[in-house]
Protein backbone atom coordinates (compact mmCIF):
# COMPACT_ATOMS: atom_id res chain seq x y z
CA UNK A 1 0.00 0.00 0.00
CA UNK A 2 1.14 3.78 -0.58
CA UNK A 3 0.58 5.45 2.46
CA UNK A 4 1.15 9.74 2.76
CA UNK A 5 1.25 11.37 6.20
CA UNK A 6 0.69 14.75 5.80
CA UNK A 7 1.41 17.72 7.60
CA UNK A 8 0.08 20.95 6.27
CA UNK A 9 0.95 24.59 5.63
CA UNK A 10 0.06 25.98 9.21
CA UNK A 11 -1.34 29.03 9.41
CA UNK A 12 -2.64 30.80 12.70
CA UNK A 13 -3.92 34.44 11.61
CA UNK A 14 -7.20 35.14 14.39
CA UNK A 15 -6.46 31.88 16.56
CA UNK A 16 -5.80 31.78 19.89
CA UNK A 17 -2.67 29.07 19.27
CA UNK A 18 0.56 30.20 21.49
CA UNK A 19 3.20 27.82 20.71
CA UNK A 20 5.92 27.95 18.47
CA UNK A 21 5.04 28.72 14.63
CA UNK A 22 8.26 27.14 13.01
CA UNK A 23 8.46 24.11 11.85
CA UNK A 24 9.43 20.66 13.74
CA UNK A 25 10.04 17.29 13.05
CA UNK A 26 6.72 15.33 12.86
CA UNK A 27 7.73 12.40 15.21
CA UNK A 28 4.64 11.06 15.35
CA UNK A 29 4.86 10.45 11.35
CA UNK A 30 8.50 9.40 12.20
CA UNK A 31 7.82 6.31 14.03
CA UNK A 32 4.53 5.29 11.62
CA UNK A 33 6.41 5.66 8.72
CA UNK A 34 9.44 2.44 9.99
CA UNK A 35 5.96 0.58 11.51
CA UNK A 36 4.63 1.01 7.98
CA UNK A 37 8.19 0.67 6.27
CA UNK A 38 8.65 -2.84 8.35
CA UNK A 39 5.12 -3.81 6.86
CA UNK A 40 6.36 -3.46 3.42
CA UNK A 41 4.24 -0.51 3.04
CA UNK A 42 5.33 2.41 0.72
CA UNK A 43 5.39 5.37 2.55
CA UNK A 44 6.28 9.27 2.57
CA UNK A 45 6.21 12.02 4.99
CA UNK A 46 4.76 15.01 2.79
CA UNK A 47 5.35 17.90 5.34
CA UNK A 48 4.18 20.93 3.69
CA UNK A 49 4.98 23.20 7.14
CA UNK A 50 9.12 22.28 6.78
CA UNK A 51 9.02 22.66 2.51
CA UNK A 52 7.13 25.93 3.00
CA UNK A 53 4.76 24.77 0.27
CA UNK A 54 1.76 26.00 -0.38
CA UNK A 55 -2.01 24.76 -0.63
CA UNK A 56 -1.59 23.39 -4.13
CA UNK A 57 1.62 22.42 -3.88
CA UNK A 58 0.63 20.17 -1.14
CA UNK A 59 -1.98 19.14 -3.08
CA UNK A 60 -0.17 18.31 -5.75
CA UNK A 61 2.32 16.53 -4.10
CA UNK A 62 0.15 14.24 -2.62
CA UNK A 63 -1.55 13.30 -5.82
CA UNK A 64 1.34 13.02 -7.44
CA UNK A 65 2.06 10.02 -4.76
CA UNK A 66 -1.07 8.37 -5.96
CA UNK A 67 -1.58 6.89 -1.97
CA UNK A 68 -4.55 4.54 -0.69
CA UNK A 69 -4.46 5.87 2.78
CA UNK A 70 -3.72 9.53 3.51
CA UNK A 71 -2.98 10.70 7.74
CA UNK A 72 -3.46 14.54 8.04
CA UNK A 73 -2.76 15.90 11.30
CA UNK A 74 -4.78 18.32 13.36
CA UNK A 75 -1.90 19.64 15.28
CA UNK A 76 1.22 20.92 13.60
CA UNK A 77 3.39 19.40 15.80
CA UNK A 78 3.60 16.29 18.66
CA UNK A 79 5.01 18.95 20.98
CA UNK A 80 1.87 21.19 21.40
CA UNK A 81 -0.39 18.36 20.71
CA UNK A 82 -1.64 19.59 24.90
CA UNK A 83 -2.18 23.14 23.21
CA UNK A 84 -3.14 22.82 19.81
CA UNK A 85 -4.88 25.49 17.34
CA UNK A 86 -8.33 24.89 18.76
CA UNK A 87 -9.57 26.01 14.79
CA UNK A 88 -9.56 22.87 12.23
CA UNK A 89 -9.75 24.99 9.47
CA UNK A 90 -6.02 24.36 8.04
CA UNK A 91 -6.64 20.27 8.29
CA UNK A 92 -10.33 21.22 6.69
CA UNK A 93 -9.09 23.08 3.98
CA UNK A 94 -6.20 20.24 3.28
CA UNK A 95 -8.94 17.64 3.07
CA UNK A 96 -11.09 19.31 0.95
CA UNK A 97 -7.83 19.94 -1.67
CA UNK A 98 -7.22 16.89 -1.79
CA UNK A 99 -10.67 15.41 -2.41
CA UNK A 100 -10.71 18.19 -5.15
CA UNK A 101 -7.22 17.48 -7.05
CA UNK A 102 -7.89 13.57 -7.36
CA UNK A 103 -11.66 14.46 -8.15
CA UNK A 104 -13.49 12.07 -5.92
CA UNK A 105 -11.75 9.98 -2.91
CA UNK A 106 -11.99 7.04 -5.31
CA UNK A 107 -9.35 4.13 -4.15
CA UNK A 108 -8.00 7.23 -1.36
CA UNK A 109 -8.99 7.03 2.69
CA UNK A 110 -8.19 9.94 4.35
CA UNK A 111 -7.71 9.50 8.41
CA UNK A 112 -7.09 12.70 10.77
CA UNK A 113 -4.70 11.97 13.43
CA UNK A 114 -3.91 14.88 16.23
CA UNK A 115 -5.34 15.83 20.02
CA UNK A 116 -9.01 16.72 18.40
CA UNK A 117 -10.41 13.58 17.61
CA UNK A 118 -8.81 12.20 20.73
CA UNK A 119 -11.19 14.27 22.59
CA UNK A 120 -13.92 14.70 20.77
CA UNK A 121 -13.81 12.29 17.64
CA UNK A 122 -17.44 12.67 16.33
CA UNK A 123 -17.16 16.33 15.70
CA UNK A 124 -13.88 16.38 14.52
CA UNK A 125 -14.51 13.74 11.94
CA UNK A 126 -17.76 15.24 10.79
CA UNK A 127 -15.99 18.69 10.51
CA UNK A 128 -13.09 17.37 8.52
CA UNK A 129 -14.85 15.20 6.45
CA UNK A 130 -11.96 12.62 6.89
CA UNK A 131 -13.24 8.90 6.27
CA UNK A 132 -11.85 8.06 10.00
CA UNK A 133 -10.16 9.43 12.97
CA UNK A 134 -7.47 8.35 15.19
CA UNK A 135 -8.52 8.60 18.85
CA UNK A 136 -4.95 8.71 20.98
CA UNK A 137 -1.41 8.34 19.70
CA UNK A 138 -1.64 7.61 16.04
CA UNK A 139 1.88 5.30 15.48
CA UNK A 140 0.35 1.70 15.93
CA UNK A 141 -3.30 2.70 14.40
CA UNK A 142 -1.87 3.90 11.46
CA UNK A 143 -0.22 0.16 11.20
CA UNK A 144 -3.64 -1.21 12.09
CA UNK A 145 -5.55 0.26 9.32
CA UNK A 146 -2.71 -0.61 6.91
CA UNK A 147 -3.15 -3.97 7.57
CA UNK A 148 -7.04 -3.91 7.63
CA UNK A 149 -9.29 -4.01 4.16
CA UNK A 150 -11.39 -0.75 4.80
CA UNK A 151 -14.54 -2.92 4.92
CA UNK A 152 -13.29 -4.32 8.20
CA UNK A 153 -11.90 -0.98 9.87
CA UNK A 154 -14.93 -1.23 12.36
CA UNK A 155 -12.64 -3.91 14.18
CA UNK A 156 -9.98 -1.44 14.48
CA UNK A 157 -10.06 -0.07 18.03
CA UNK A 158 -9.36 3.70 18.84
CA UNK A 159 -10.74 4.39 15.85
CA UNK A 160 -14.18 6.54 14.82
CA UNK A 161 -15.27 6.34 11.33
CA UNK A 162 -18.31 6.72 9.36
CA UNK A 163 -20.25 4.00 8.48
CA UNK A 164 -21.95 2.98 5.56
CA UNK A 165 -25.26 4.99 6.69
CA UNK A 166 -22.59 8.22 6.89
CA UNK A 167 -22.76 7.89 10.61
CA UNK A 168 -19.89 8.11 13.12
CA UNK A 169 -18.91 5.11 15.22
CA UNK A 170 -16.47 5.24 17.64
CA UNK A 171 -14.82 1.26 18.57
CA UNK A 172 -12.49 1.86 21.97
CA UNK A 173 -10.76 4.38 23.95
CA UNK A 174 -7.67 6.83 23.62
CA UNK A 175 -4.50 4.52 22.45
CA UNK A 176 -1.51 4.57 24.08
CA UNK A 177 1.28 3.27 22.45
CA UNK A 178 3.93 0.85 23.23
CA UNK A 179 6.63 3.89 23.74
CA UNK A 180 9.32 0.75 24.77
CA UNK A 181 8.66 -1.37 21.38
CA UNK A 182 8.63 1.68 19.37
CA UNK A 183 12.18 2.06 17.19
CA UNK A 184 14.29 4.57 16.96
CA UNK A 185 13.69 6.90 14.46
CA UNK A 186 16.14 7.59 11.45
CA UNK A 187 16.08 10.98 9.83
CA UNK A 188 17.94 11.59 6.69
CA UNK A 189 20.08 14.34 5.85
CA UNK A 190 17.97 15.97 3.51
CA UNK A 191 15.07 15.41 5.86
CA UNK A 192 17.02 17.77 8.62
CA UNK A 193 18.35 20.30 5.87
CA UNK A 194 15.21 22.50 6.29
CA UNK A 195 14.89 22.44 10.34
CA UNK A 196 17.28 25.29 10.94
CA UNK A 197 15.29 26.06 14.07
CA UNK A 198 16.17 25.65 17.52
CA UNK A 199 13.34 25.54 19.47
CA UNK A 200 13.57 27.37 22.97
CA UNK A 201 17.25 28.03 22.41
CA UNK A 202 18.07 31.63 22.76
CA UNK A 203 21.90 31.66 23.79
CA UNK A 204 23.18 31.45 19.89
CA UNK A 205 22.24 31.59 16.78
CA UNK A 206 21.87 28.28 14.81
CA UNK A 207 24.80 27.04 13.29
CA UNK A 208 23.48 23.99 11.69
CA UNK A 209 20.10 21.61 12.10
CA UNK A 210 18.00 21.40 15.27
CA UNK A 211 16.07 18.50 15.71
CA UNK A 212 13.30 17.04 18.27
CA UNK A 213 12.65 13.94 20.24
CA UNK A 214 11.76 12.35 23.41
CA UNK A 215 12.82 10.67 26.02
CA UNK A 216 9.57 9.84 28.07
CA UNK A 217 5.74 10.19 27.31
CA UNK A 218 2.99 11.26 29.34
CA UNK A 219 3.31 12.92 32.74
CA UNK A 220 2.52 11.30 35.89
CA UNK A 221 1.40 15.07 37.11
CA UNK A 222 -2.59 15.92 36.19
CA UNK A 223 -2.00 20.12 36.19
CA UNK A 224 -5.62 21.65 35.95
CA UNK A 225 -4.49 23.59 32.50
CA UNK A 226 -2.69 20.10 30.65
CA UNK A 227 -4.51 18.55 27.83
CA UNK A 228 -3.50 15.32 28.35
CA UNK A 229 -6.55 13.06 29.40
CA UNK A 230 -7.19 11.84 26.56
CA UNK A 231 -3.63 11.36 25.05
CA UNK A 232 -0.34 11.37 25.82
CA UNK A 233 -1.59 11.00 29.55
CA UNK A 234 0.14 7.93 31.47
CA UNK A 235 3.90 8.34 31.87
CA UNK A 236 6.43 5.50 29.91
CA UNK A 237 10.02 5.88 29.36
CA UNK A 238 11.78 4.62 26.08
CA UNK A 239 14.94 2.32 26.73
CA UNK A 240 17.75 4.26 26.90
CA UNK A 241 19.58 2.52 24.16
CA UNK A 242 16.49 3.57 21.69
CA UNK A 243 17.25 6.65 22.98
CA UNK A 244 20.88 6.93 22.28
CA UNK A 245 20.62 5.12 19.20
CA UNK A 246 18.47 7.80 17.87
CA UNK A 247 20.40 10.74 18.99
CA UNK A 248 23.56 9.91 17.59
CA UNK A 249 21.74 8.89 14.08
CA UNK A 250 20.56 12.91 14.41
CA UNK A 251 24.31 13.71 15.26
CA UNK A 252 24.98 12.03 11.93
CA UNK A 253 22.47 13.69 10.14
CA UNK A 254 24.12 16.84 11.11
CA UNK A 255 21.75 17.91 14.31
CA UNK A 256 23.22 20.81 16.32
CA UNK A 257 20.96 20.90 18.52
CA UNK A 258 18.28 18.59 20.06
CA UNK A 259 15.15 19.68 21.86
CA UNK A 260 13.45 17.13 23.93
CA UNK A 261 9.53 17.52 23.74
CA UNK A 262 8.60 15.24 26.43
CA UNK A 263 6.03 16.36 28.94
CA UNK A 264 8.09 16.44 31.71
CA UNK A 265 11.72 15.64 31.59
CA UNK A 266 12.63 14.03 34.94
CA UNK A 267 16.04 13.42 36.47
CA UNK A 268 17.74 10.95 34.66
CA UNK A 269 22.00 10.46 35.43
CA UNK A 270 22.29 7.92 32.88
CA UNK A 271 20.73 9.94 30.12
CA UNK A 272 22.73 12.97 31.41
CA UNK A 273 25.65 10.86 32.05
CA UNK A 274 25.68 9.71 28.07
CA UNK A 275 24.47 13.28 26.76
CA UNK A 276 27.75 14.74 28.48
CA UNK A 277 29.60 12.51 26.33
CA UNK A 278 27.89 13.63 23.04
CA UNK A 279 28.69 16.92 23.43
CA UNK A 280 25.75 18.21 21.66
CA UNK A 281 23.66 21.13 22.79
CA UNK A 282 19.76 20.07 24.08
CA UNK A 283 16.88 22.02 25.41
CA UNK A 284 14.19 20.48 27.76
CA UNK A 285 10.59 21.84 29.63
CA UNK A 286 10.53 20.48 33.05
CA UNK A 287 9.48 20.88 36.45
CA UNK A 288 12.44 22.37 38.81
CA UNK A 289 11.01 21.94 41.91
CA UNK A 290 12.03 18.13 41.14
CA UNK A 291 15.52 18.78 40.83
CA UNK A 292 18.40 18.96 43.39
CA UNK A 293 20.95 20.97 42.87
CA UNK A 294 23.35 18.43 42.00
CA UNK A 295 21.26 17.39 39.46
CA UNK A 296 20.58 20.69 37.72
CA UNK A 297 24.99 20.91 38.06
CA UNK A 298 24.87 17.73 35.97
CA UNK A 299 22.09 18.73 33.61
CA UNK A 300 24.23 22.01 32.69
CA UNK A 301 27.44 19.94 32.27
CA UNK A 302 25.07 17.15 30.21
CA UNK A 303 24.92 20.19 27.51
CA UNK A 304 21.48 21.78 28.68
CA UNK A 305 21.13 25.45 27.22
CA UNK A 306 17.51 25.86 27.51
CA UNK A 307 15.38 25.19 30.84
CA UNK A 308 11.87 25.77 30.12
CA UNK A 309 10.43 25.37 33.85
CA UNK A 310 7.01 25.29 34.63
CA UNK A 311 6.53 27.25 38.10
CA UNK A 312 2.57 28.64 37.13
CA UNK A 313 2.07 30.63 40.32
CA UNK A 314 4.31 32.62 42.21
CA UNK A 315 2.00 31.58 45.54
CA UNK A 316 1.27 28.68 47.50
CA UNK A 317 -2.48 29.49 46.55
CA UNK A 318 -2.01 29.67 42.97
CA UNK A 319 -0.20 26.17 42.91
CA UNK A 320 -2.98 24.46 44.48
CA UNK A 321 -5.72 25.88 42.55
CA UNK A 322 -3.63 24.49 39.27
CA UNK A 323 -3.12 21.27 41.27
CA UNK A 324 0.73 21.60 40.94
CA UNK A 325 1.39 19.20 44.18
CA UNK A 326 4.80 21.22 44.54
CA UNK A 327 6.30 20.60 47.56
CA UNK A 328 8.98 23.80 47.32
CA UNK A 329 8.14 27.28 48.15
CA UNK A 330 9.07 30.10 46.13
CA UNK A 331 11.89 30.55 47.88
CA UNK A 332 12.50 27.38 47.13
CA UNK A 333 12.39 27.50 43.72
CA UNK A 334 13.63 30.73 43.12
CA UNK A 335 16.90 29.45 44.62
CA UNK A 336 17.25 26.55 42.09
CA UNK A 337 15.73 28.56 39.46
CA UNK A 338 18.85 31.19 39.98
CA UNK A 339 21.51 28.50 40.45
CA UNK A 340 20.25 26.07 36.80
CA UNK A 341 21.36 29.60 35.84
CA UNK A 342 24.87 29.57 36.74
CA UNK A 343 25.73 26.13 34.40
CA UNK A 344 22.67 26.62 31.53
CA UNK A 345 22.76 29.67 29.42
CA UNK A 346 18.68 30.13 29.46
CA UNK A 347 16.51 29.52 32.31
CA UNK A 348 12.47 30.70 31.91
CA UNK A 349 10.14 29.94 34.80
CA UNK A 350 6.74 29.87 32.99
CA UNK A 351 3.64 31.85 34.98
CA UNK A 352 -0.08 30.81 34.24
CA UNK A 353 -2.69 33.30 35.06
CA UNK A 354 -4.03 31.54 38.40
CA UNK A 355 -5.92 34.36 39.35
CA UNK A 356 -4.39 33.98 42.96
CA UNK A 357 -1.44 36.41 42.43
CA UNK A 358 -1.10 39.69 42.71
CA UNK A 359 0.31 41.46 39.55
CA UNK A 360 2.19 43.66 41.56
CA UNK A 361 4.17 40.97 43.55
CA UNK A 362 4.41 38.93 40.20
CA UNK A 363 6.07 42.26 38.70
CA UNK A 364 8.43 42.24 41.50
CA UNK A 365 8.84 38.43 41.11
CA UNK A 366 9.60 38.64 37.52
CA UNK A 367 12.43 41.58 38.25
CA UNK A 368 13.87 39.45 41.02
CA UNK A 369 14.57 36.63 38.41
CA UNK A 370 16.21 38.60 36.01
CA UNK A 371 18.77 40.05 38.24
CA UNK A 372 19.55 36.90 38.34
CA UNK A 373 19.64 36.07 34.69
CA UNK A 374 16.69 33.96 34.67
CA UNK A 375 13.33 34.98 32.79
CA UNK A 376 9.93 34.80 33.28
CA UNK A 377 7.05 35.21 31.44
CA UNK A 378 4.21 37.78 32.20
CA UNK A 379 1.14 35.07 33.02
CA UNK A 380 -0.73 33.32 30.00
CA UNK A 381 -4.14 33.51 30.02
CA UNK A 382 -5.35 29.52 31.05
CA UNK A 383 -7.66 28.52 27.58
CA UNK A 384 -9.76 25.64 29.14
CA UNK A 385 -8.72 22.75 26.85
CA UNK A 386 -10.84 19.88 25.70
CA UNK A 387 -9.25 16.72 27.78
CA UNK A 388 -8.06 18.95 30.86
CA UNK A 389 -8.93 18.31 34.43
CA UNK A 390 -10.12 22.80 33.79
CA UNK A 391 -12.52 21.80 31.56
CA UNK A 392 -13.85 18.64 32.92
CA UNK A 393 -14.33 21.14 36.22
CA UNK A 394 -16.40 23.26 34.48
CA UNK A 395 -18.42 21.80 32.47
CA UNK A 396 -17.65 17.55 32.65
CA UNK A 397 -16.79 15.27 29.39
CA UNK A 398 -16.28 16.74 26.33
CA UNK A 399 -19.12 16.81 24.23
CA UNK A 400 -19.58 17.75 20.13
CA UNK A 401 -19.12 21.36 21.23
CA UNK A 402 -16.61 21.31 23.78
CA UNK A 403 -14.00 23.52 21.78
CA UNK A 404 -16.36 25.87 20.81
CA UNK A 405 -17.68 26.19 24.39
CA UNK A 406 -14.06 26.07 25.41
CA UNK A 407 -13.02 28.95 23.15
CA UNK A 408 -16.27 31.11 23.58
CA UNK A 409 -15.62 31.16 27.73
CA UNK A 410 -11.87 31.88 26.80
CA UNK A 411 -12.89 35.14 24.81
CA UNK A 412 -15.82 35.61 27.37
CA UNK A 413 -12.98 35.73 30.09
CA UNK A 414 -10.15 37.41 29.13
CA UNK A 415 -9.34 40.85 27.36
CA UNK A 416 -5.47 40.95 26.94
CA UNK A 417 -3.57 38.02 25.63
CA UNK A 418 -0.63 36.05 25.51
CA UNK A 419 2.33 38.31 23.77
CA UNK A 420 2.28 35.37 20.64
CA UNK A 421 -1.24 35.42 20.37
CA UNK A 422 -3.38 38.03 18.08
CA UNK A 423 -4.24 40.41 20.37
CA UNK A 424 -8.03 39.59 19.57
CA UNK A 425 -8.46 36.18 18.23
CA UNK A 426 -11.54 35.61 16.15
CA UNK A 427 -14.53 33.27 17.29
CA UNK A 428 -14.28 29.59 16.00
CA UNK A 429 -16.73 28.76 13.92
CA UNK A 430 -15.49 31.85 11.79
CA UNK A 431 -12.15 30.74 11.66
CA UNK A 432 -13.35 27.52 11.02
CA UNK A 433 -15.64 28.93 8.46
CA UNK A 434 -12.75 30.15 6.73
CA UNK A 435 -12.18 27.09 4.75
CA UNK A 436 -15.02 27.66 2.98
CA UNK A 437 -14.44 30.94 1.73
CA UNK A 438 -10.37 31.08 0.46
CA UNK A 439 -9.80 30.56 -2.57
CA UNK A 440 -9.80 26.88 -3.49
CA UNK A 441 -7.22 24.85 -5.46
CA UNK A 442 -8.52 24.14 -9.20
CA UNK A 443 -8.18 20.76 -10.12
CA UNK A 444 -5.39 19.94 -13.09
């Protein structure tokens, strides 16, 4: 079988999306594509996001491929799968290309992969228009329906798809994947040529490829504000060997730089112990009240130049109400914040908006920190994700309009935005609408 995974041409003008807007390695479509490749399966990663190529172009590509089964993801990268665009247009619009250029789905399944049908599969597929929809991590499904005839797909669990009345059924829960049995992943030279970002790196410029991977998946944490219910949720470590194995195949390739996207990166000597002998610059988003200070000497002398350290609330209060279970005070972590400063080049303690602080003291927080080289963010507005301990709170399971709800209460709430955000995002179903009304791509 010919098999694309496709990631499309982001685009976030009017959304409410705050993470990083340059491309990444889809790792995800990493590990499907040697499940698929072991299967004798044909496959290619058509990432139109890293070629910088438009609609058609996408389009093109794709049907140039002549595929059975297509993947488009909802997300435009595994990292912020826990804070995705809440908006489907740019998956919507890639669908509807597609469907255009080959001029009927004839012999062509389409399956969305990505946080939205993990959380609420029914609309997502009915919005997309995608055949079926992966609910959880995508890697072994994706295998699954490869080696399923469509007719039988209903057998395939984590899936929802339509039926042949053209309504959705959903067979199983969120999947979590076998992180220990999955390979490690092999990216080619020309496959890292066009990731000349760093991510969270800010003490150099690049001076050759950065890269992404992970270490760990899930979190062992449940944070009111984390997406992560409904994937990515229980925490698994990949063998360290894996591990390794990849990292020096991105060494290879000519990586400069690796960022580490799991959910937590924990204390780990033998990872730090065998990154110290790489010598190649990392990044990681952790949790520093779990670190000693020993351990934050070794993480700097590992090759760490970028601490991304979620603190949330400068109080006691605030930590509790965002169900942080941190044991430290602020004192506390102020002190290790300020000493991961003296070996790692860039240190950010990230604040939430708990509504427990007061500005004031957060202002006089945030100036403390940099005195002592280490920043801090002004607080990000909390956007009550689908899949979050917030929004089951509020207003329990997600139901068929849970991200609209979501987003409405989100605009409803706050005035004044994140500092990557627009500073007035526009409503969903008008974004969403959106791929309606640009201009379409013609067949040939």
């Amino acid at each position: 079988m010919r098999i694309a995974l496709v990631n499309p041409a982001w685009s976030f003008e009017g959304s409410i999306y705050f993470g990083c807007r340059e491309p990444h390695l889809p790792l995800e479509y990493g590990y499907a594509r040697s499940l698929l490749e072991s299967d004798g399966h044909v496959v290619a990663i058509l990432d139109a996001h890293n070629q910088r190529w438009d609609r058609a172009e996408l389009a093109e590509s794709v049907a140039a491929f002549q595929p059975q089964l297509v993947a488009v993801t909802t997300a435009p990268t595994y990292l912020f799968w826990r804070c995705p665009p809440p908006e489907l247009r740019v998956p919507r619009e890639v669908i509807r290309d597609l469907t255009r250029v080959r001029g009927s789905r004839g012999g062509m399944s389409i399956v969305a992969v990505g946080p939205h049908a993990s959380t609420t599969p029914r609309s997502t597929l009915r919005k997309l228009d995608a055949d079926a929809a992966v609910l959880g991590e995508c890697e072994e499904v994706l295998r699954d329906l490869a080696r399923t005839p469509r007719s039988d797909w209903g057998q395939v669990a984590s899936l929802a798809r339509l039926n042949a009345a053209g309504e959705v059924e959903v067979t199983g829960g969120a999947r979590s994947s076998d992180l220990a049995a999955l390979p490690a992943l092999r990216w080619r030279p020309d496959e890292l040529r066009g990731h000349d970002h760093h991510h969270h790196r800010f003490d150099a410029a690049p001076d050759g490829p950065g890269a992404e991977m992970e270490t760990s998946r899930g979190c062992p944490y449940r944070c009111t504000f984390c997406a992560k219910e409904t994937h990515r949720d229980r925490y698994r470590k990949r063998p360290l060997a894996t591990v390794l194995a990849e990292l020096d195949g991105l060494i290879a390739a000519g990586a400069r730089y690796v960022y580490f996207i799991d959910e937590i990166f924990l204390p780990d000597m033998p990872l730090l112990a065998a990154l110290a002998e790489r010598r190649i610059a990392f990044g990681v988003q952790t949790r520093i009240d779990l670190w000693s200070f020993e351990q934050l000497d070794a993480l700097g002398t590992a090759g760490c130049v970028s601490i991304e350290a979620g603190v949330e609330s400068i109080t006691v209060e605030g930590r509790a109400q965002l169900d942080k279970k941190c044991r430290l005070s602020t004192d506390d972590l102020t002190a290790r914040l300020s000493h991961a400063k003296r070996s790692v080049p860039f240190v950010q303690a990230t604040l939430m908006e708990s509504r427990c602080d007061d500005p004031e003291a957060v202002a006089v927080w945030r100036r403390e920190l940099r005195a002592a080289g280490v920043w801090a963010n002004e607080p990000v507005p909390l956007f009550p994700y689908p899949g979050s301990p917030d929004y089951t709170r509020l207003w329990g399971a997600p139901d068929d309009q849970a991200w609209e709800r979501a987003h409405e209460h989100y605009l409803r709430q706050f005035t004044a935005f994140s500092d990557v955000q627009e500073q007035r995002p526009v409503r969903l179903p008008v974004l969403e609408e959106e791929a309606t009304t640009n201009p379409r791509v013609d067949e040939p």
